[in-house]
N, C-alpha and C. Protein backbone atom coordinates (compact mmCIF):
# COMPACT_ATOMS: atom_id res chain seq x y z
N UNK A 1 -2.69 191.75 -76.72
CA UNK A 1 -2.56 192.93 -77.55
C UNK A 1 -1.72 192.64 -78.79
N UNK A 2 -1.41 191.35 -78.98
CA UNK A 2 -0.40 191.21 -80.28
C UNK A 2 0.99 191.30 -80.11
N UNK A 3 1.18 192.01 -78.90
CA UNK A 3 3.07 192.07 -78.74
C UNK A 3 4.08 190.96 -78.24
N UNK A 4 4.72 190.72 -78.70
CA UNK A 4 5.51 189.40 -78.36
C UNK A 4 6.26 189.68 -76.82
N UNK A 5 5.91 188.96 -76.22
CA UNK A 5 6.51 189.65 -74.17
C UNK A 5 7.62 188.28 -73.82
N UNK A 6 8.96 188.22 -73.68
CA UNK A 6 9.80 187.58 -72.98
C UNK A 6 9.58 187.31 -71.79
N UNK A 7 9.12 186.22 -71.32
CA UNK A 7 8.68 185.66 -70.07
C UNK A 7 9.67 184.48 -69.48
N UNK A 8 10.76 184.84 -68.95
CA UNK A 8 11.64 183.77 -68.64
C UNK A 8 11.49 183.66 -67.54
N UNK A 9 10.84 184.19 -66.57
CA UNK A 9 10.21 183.53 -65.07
C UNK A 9 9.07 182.98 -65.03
N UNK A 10 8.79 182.29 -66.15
CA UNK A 10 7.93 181.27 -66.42
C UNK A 10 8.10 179.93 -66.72
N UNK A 11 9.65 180.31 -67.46
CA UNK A 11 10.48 179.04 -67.07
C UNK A 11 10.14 178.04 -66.44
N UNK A 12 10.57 176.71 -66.26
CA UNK A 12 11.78 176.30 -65.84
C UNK A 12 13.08 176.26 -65.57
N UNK A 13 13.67 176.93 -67.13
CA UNK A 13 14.55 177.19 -67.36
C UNK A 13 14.71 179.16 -67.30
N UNK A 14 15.38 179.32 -65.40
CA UNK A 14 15.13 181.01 -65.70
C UNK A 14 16.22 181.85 -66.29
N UNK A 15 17.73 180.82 -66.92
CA UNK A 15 18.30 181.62 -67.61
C UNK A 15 18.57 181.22 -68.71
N UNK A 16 18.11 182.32 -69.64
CA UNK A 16 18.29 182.53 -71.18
C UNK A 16 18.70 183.62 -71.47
N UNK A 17 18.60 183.39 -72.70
CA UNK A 17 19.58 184.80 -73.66
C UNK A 17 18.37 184.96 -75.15
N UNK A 18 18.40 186.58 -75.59
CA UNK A 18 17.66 186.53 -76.45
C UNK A 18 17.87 187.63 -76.91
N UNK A 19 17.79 188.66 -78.34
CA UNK A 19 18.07 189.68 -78.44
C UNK A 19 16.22 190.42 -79.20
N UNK A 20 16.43 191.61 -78.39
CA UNK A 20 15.13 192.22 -78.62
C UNK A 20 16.20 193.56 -79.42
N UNK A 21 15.90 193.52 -80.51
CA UNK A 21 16.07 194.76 -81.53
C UNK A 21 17.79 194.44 -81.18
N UNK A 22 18.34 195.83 -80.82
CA UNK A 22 19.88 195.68 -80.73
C UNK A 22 20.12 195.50 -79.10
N UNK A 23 19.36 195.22 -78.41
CA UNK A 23 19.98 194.73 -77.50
C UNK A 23 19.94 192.80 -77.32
N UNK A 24 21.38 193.15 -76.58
CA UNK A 24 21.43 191.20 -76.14
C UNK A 24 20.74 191.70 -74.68
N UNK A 25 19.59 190.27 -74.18
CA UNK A 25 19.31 190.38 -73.66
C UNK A 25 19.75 188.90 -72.65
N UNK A 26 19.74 188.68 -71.82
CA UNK A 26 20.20 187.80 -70.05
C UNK A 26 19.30 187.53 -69.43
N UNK A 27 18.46 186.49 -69.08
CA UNK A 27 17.87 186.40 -67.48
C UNK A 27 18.27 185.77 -67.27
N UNK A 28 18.48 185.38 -65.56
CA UNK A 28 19.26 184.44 -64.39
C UNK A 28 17.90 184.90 -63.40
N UNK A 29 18.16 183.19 -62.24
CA UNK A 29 17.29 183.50 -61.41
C UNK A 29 17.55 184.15 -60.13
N UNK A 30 16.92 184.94 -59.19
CA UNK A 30 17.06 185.26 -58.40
C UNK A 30 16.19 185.18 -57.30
N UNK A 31 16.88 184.58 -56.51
CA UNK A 31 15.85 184.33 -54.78
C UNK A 31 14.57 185.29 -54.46
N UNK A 32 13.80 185.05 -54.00
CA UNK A 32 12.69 186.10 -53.80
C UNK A 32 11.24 185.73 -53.11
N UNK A 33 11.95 184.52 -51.56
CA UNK A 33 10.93 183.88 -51.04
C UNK A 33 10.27 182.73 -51.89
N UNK A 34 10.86 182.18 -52.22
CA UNK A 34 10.26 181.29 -52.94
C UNK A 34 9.13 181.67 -54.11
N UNK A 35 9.05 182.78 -54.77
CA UNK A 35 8.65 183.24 -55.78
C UNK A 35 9.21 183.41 -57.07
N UNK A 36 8.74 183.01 -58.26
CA UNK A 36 10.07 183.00 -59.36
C UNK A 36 9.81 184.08 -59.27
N UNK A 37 11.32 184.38 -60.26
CA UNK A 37 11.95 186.09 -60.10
C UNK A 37 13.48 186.30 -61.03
N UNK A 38 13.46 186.96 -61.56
CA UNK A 38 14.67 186.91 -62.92
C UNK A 38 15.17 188.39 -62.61
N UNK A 39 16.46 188.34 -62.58
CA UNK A 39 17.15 189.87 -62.83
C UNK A 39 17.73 188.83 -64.43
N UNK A 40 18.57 190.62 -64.99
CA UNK A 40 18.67 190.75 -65.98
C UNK A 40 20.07 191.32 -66.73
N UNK A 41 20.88 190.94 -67.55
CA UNK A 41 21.36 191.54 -68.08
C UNK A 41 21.45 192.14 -69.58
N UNK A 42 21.56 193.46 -69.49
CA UNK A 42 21.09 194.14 -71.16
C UNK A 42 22.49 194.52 -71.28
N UNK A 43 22.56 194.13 -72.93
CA UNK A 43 24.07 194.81 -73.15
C UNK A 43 23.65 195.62 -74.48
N UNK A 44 24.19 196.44 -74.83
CA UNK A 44 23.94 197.27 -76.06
C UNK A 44 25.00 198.02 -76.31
N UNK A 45 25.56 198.19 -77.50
CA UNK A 45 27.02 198.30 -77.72
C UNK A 45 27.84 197.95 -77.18
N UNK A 46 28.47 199.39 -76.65
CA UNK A 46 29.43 198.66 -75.37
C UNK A 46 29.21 198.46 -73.78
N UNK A 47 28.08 199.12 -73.56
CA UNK A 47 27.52 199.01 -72.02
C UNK A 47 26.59 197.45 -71.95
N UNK A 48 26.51 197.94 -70.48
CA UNK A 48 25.97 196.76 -69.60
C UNK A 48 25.31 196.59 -68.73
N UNK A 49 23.80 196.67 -68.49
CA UNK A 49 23.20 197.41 -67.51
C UNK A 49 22.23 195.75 -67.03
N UNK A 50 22.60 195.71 -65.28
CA UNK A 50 22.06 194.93 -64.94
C UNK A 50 20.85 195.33 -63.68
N UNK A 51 19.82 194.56 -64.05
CA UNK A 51 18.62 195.25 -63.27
C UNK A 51 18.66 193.92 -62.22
N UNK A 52 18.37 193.87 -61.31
CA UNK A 52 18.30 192.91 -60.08
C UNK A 52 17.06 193.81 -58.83
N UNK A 53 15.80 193.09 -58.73
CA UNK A 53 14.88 193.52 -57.90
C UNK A 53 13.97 192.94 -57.23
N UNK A 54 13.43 192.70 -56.88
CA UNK A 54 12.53 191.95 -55.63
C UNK A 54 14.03 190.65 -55.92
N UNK A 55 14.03 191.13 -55.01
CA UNK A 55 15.70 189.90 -55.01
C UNK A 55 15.97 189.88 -53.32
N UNK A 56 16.41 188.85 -52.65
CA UNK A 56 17.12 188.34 -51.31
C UNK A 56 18.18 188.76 -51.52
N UNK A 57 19.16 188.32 -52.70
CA UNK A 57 20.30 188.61 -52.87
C UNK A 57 20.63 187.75 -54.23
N UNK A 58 21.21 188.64 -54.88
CA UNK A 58 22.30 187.70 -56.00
C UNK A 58 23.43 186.80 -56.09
N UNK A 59 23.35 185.44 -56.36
CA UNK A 59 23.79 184.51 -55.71
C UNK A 59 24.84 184.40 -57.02
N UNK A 60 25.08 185.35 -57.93
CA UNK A 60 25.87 184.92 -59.26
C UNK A 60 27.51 185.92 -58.83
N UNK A 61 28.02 185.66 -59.25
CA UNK A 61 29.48 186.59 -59.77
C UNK A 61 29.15 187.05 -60.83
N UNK A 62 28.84 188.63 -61.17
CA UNK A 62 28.80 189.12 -62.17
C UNK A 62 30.02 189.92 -62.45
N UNK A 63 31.37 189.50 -61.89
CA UNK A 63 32.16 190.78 -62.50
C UNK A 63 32.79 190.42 -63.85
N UNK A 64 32.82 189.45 -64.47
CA UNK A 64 33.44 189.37 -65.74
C UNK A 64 32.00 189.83 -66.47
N UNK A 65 30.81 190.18 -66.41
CA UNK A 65 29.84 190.62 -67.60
C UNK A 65 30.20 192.67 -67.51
N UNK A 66 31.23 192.81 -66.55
CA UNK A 66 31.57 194.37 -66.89
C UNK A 66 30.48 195.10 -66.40
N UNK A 67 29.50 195.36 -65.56
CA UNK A 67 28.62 195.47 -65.65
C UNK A 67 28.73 197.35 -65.50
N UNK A 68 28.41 198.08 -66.44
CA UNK A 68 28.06 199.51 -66.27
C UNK A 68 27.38 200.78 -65.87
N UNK A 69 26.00 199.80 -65.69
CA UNK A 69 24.79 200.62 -64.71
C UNK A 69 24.10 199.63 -64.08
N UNK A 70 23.50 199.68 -63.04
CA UNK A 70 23.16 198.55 -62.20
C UNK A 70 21.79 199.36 -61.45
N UNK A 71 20.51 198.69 -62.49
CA UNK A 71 19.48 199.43 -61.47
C UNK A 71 19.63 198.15 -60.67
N UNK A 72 18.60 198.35 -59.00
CA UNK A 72 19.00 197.50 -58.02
C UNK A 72 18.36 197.45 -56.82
N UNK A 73 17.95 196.82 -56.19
CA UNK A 73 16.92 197.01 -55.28
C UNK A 73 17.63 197.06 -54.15
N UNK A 74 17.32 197.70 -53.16
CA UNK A 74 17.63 198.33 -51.41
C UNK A 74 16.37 198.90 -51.03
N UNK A 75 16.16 197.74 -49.97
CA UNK A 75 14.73 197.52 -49.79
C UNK A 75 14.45 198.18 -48.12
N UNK A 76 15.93 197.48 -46.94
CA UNK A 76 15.44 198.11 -46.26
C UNK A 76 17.17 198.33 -45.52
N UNK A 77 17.63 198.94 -44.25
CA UNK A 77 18.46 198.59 -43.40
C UNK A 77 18.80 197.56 -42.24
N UNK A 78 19.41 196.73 -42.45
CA UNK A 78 19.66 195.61 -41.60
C UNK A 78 19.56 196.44 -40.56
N UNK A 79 20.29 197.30 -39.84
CA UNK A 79 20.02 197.37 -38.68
C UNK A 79 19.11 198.11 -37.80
N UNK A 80 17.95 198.38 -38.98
CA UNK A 80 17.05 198.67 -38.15
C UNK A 80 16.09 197.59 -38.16
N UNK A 81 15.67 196.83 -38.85
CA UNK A 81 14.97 195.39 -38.93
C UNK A 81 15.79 194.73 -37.60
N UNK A 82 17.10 194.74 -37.12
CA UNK A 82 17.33 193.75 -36.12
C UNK A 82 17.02 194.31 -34.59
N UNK A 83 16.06 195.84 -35.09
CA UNK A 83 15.90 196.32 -33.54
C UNK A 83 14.28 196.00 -33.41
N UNK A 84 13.77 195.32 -34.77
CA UNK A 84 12.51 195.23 -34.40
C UNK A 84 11.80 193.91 -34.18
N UNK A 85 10.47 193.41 -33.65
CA UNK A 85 9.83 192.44 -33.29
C UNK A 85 9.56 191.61 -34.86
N UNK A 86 9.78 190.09 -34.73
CA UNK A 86 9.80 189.27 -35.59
C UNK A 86 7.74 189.47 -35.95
N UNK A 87 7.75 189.91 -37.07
CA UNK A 87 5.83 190.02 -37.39
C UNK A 87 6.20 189.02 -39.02
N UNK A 88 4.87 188.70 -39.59
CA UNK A 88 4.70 188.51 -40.92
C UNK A 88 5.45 189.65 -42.08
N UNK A 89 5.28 191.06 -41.35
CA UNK A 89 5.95 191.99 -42.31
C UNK A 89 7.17 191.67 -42.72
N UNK A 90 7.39 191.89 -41.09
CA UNK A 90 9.39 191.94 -41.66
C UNK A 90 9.77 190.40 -42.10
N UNK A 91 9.42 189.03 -41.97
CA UNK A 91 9.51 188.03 -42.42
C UNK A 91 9.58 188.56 -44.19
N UNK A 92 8.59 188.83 -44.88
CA UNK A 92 8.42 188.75 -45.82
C UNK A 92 9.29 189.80 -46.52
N UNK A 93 9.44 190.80 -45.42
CA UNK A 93 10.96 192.11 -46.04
C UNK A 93 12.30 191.49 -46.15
N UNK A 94 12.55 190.63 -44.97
CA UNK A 94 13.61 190.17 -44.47
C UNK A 94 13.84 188.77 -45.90
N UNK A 95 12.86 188.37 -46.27
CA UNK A 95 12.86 187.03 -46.98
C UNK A 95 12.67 186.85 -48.53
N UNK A 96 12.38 188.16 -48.68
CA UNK A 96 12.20 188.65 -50.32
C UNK A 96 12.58 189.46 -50.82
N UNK A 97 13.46 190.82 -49.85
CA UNK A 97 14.34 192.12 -50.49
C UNK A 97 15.26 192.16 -49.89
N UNK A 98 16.39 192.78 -50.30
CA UNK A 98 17.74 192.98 -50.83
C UNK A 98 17.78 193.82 -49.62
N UNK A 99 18.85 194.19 -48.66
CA UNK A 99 19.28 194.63 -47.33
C UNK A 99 20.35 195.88 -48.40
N UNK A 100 20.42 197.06 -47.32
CA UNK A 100 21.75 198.01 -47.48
C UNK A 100 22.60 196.99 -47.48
N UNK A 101 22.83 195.99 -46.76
CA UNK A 101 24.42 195.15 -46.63
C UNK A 101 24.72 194.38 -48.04
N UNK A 102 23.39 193.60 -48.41
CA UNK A 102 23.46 193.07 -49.54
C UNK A 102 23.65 194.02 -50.76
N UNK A 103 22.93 194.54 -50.71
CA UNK A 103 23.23 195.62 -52.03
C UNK A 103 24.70 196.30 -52.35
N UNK A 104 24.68 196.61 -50.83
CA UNK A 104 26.64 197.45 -51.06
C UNK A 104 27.86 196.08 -51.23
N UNK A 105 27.25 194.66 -50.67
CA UNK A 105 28.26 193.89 -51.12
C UNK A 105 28.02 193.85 -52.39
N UNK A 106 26.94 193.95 -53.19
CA UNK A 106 27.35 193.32 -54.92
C UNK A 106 28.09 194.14 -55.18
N UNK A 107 27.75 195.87 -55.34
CA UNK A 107 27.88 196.84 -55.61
C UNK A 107 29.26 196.92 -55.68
N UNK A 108 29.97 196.81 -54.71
CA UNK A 108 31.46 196.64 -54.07
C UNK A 108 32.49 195.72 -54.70
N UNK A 109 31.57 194.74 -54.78
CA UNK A 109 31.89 193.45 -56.25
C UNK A 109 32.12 193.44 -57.29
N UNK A 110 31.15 194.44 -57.78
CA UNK A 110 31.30 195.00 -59.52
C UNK A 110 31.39 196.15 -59.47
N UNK A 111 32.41 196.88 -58.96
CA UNK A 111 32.56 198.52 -58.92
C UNK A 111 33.58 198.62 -60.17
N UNK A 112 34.43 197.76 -60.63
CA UNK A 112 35.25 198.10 -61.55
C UNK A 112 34.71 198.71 -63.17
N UNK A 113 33.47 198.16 -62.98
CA UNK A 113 33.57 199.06 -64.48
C UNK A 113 31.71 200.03 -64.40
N UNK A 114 31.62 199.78 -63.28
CA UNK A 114 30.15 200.91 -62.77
C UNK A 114 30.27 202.51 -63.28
N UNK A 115 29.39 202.69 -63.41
CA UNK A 115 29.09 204.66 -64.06
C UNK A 115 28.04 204.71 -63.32
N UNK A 116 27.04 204.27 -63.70
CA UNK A 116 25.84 205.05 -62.68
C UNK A 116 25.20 203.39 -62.12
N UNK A 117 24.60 203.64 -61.02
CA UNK A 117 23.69 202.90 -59.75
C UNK A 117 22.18 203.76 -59.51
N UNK A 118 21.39 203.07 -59.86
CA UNK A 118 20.09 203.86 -59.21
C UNK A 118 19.24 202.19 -58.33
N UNK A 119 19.15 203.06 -57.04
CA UNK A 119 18.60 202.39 -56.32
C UNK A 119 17.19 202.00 -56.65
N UNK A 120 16.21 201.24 -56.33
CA UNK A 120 15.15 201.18 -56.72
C UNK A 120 14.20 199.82 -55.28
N UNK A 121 13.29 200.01 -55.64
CA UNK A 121 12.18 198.99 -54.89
C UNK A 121 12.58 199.05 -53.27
N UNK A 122 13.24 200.27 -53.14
CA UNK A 122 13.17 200.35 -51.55
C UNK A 122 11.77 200.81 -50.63
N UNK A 123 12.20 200.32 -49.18
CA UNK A 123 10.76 200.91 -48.27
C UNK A 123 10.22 202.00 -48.66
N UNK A 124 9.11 202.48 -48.00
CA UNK A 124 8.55 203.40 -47.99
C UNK A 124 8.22 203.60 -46.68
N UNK A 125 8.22 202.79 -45.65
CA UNK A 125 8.05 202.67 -44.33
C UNK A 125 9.33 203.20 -43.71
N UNK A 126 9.32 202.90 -42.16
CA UNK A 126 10.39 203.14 -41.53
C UNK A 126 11.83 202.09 -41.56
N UNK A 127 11.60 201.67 -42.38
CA UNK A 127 12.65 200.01 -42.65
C UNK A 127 13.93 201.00 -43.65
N UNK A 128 14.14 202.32 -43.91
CA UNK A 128 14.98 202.24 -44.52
C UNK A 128 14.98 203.84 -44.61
N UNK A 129 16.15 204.69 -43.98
CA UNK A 129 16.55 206.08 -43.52
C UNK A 129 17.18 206.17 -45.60
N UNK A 130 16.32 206.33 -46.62
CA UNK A 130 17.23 206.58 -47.57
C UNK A 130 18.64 207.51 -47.53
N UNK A 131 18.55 208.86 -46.79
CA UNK A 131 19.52 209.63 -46.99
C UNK A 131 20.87 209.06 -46.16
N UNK A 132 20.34 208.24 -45.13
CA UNK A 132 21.31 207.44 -44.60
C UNK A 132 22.05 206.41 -45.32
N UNK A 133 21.42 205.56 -45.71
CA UNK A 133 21.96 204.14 -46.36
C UNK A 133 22.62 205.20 -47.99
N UNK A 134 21.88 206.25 -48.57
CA UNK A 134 22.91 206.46 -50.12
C UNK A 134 24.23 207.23 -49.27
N UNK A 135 24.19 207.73 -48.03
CA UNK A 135 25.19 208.03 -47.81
C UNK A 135 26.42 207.35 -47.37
N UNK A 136 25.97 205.99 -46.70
CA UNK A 136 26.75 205.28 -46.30
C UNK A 136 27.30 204.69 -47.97
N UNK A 137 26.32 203.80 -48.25
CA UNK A 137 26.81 203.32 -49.71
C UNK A 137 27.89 203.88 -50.83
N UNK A 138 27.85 205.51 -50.42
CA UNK A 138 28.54 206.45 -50.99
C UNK A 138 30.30 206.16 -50.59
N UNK A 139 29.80 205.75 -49.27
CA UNK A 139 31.89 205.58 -48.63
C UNK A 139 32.24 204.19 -49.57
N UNK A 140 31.86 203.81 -49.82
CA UNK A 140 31.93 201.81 -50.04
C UNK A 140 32.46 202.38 -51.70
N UNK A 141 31.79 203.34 -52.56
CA UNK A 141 31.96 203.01 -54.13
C UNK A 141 32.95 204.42 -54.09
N UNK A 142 33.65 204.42 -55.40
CA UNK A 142 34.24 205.30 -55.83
C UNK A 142 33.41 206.35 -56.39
N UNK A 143 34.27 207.57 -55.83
CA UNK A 143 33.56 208.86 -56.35
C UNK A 143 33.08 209.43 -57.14
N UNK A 144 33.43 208.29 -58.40
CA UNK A 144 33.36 208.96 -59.89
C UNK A 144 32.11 208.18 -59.74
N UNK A 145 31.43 206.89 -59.36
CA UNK A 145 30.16 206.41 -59.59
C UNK A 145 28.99 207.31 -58.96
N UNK A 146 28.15 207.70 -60.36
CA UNK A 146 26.86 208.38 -59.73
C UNK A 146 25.84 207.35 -59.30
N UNK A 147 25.30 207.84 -58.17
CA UNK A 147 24.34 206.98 -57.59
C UNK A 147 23.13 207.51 -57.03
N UNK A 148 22.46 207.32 -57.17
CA UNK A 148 20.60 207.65 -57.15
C UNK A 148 19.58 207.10 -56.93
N UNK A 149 18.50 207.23 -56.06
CA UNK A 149 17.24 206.55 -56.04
C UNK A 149 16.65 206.76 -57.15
N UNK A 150 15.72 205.78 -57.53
CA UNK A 150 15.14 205.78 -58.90
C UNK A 150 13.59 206.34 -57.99
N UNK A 151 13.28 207.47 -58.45
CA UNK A 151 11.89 208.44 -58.52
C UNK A 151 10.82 208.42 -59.15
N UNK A 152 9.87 207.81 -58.87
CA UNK A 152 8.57 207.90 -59.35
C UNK A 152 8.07 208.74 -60.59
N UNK A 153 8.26 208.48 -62.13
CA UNK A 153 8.00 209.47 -62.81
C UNK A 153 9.01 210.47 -63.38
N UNK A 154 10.15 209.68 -62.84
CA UNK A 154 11.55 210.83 -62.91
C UNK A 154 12.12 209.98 -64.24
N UNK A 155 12.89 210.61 -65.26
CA UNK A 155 13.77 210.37 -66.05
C UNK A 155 15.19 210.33 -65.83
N UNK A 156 15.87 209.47 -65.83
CA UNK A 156 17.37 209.26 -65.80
C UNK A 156 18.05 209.38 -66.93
N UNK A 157 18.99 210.10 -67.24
CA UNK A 157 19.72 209.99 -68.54
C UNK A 157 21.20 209.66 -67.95
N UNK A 158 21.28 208.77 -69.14
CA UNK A 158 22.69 207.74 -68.42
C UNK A 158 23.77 207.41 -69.35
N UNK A 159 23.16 208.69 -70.02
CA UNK A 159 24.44 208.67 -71.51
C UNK A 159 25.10 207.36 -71.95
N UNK A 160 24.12 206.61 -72.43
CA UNK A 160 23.83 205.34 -72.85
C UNK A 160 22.81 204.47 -73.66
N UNK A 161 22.88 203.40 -75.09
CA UNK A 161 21.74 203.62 -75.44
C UNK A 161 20.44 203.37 -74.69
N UNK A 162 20.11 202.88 -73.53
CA UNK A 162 19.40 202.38 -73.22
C UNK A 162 18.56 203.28 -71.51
């Protein structure tokens, strides 16, 4: 179509830096079954919004990039995957998305300079009680961080440019 598309999980090299208009833009790689796979960091003014999804887990220290909104994948609950029979499914849940445990450890990691969290690329199956896991997740972060599943079609405003 003519539009210039940033493809850094095409790499070799999956982290670079590049700026699209006024944002600086970040990719780093991230685990995902042996599939390439890039989360991201966008900075624009003074915020910092890092997207991380079809991800195992993030294997970086991000707390010196400040990070300010963190979309993020929570895919399913560890402990209901450990009450169930080893199939191809859960292999591939278990081996390519981000656990409640994993997610609330980054989360927990970079809470110092967080405003909003929207969950994203979670089950749709029985692998993940949402109202359970945002509630638990809720004890782990400070009160002032808003936190949300990201909704199909829904708009977020995050009083931010981006």
């Amino acid at each position: 179509m003519g539009i210039p598309v940033w493809q850094p999980y095409l790499s070799k090299h999956k982290r670079q830096r590049t700026h699209l208009g006024d944002f600086e833009c970040e990719s780093f790689e991230l685990p995902h079954n042996g599939c390439p796979n890039v989360g991201y960091l966008i900075r624009a003014d003074y915020l910092t919004i890092a997207y991380l999804t079809d991800m195992e887990y993030c294997k970086w220290d991000l707390r010196k990039q400040k990070i300010n909104v963190a979309l993020i994948e929570m895919n399913y609950q560890q402990k209901i995957m450990d009450k169930l029979d080893i199939d191809s499914h859960i292999t591939h849940t278990v081996l390519g998305h981000a656990s409640d445990k994993t997610t609330t450890e980054f989360l927990v990691q970079n809470k110092a300079h967080l405003q909003n969290v929207i969950l994203c690329h979670y089950s749709k199956s029985e692998n993940l009680n949402r109202e359970e896991a945002l509630a638990e997740l809720k004890t782990k972060l400070p009160k002032y961080i808003n936190i949300q599943y990201a909704i199909p079609g829904e708009e977020i405003t995050l009083g931010c440019p981006f």
